[in-house]
C-alpha atoms as a PDB file:
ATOM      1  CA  UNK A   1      82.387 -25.280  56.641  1.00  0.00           C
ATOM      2  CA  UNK A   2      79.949 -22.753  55.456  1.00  0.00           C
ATOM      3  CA  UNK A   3      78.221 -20.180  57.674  1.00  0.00           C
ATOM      4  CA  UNK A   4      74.201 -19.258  57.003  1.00  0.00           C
ATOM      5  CA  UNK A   5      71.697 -16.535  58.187  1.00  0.00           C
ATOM      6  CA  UNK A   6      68.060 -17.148  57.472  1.00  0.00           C
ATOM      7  CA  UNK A   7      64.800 -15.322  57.659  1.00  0.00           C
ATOM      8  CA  UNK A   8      61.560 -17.333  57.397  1.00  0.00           C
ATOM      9  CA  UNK A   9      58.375 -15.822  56.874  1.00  0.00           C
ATOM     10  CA  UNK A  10      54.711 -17.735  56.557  1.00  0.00           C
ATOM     11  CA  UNK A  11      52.934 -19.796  59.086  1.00  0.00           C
ATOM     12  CA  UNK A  12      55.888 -20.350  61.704  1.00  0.00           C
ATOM     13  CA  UNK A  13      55.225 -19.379  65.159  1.00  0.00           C
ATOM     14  CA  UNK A  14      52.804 -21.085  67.809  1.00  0.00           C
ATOM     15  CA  UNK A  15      53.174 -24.354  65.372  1.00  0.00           C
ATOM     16  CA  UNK A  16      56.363 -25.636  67.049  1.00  0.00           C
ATOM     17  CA  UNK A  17      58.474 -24.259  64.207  1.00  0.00           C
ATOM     18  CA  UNK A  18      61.535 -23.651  66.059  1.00  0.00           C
ATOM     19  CA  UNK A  19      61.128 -27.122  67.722  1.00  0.00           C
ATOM     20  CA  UNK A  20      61.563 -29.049  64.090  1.00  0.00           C
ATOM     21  CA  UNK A  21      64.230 -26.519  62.984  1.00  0.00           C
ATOM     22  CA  UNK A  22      66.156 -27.830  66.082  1.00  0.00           C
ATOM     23  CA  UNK A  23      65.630 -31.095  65.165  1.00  0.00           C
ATOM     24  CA  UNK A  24      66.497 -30.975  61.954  1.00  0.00           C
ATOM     25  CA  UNK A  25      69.444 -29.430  63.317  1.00  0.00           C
ATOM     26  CA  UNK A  26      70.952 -31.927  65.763  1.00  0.00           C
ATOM     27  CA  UNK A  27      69.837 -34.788  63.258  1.00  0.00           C
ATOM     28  CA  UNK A  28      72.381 -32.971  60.948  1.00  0.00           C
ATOM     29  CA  UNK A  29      75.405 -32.373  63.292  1.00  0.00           C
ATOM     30  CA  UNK A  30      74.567 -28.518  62.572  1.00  0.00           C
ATOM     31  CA  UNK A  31      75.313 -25.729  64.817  1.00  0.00           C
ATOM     32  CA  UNK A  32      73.431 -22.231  65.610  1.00  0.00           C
ATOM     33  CA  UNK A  33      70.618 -21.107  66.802  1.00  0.00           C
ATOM     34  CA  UNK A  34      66.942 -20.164  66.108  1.00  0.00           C
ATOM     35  CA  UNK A  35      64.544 -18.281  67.458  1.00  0.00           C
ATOM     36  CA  UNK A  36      61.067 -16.154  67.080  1.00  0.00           C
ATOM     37  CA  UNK A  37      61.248 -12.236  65.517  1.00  0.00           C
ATOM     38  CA  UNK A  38      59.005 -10.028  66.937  1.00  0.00           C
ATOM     39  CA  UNK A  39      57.619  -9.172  63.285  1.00  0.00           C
ATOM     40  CA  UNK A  40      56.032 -12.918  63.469  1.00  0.00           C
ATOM     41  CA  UNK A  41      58.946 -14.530  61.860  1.00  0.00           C
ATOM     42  CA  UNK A  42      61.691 -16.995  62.362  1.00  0.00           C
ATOM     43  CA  UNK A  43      65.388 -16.217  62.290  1.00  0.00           C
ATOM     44  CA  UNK A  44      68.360 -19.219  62.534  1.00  0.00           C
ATOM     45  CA  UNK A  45      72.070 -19.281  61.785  1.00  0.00           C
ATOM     46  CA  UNK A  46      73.549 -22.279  61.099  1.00  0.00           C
ATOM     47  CA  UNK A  47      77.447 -23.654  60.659  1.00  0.00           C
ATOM     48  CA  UNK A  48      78.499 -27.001  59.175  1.00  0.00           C
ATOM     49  CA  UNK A  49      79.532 -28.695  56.445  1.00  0.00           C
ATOM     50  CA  UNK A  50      78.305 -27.123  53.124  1.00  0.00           C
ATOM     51  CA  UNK A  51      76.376 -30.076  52.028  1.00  0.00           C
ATOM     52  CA  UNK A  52      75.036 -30.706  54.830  1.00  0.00           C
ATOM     53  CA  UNK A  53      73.596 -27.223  55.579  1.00  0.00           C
ATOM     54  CA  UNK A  54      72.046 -27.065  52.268  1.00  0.00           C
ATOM     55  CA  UNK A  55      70.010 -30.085  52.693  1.00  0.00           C
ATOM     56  CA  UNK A  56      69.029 -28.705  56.591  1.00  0.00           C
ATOM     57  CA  UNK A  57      68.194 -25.270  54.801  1.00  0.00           C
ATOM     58  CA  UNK A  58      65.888 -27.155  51.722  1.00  0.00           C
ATOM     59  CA  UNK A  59      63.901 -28.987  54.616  1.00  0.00           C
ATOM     60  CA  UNK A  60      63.420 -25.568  56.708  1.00  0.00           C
ATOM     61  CA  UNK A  61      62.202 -24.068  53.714  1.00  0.00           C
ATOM     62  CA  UNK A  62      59.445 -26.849  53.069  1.00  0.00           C
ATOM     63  CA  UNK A  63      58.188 -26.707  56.802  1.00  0.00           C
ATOM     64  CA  UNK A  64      56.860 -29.029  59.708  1.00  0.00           C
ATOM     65  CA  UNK A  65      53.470 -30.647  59.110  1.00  0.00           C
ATOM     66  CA  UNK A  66      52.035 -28.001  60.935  1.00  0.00           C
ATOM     67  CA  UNK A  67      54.028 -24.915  59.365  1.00  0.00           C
ATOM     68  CA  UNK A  68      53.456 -22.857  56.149  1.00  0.00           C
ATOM     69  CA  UNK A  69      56.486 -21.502  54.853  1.00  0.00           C
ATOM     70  CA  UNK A  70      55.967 -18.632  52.558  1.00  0.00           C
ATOM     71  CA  UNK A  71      59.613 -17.003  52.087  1.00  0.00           C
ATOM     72  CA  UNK A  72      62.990 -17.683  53.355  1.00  0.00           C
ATOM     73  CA  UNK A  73      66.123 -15.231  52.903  1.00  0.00           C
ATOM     74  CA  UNK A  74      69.218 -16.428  53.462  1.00  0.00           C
ATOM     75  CA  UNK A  75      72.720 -14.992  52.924  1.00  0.00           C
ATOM     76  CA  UNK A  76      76.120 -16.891  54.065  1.00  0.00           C
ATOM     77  CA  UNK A  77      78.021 -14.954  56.864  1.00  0.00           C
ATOM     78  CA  UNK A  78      82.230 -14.764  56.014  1.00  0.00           C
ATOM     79  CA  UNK A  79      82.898 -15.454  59.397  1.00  0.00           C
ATOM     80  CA  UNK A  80      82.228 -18.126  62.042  1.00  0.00           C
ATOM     81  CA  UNK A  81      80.972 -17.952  65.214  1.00  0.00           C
ATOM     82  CA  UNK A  82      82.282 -21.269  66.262  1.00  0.00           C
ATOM     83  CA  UNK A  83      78.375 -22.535  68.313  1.00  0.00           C
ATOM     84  CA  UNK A  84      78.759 -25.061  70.594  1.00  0.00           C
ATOM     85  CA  UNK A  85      75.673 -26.512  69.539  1.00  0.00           C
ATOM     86  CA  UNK A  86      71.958 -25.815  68.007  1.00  0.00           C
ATOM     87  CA  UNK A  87      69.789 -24.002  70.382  1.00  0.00           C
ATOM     88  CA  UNK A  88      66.753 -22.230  70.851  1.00  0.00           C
ATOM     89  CA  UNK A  89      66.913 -18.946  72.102  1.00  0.00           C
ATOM     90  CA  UNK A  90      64.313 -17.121  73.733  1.00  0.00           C
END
């Protein structure tokens, strides 16, 4: 189990963003959260499996159909916070 914080800068709010980032989510069995920054950017932590939050971390990084993603930090986290499930917050 790996544990990831992500910033992602570009296109991604008021185009659903955090909508497909959840969905990618659940689809995956992943855990965490996402939601809107007020600097216009999208934050998310994540928990799974490592392979499996690598390939849920690639797709966030390419974007929805209606997303542009320009830049996307991420650093693993050394401990867990143990999410119940993936959720949007406000």
């Amino acid at each position: 189990m790996i544990h990831y914080h992500a910033i992602v800068t570009g296109r991604v709010q008021g185009v659903g963003f955090r909508y497909f980032v959840q969905g990618e989510a659940v689809k995956r069995g992943m855990k965490g959260w996402v939601r809107n920054t007020d600097e216009g950017h999208v934050e998310l932590k994540v928990e799974g499996e490592q392979q499996e939050v690598v390939d849920f971390l690639k797709t966030v990084r390419k974007g929805s159909p209606f997303s542009k993603v320009t830049d996307m930090q991420m650093k693993p986290l050394p401990e867990f916070a143990h999410y119940q499930d993936f959720r949007i917050k406000g």
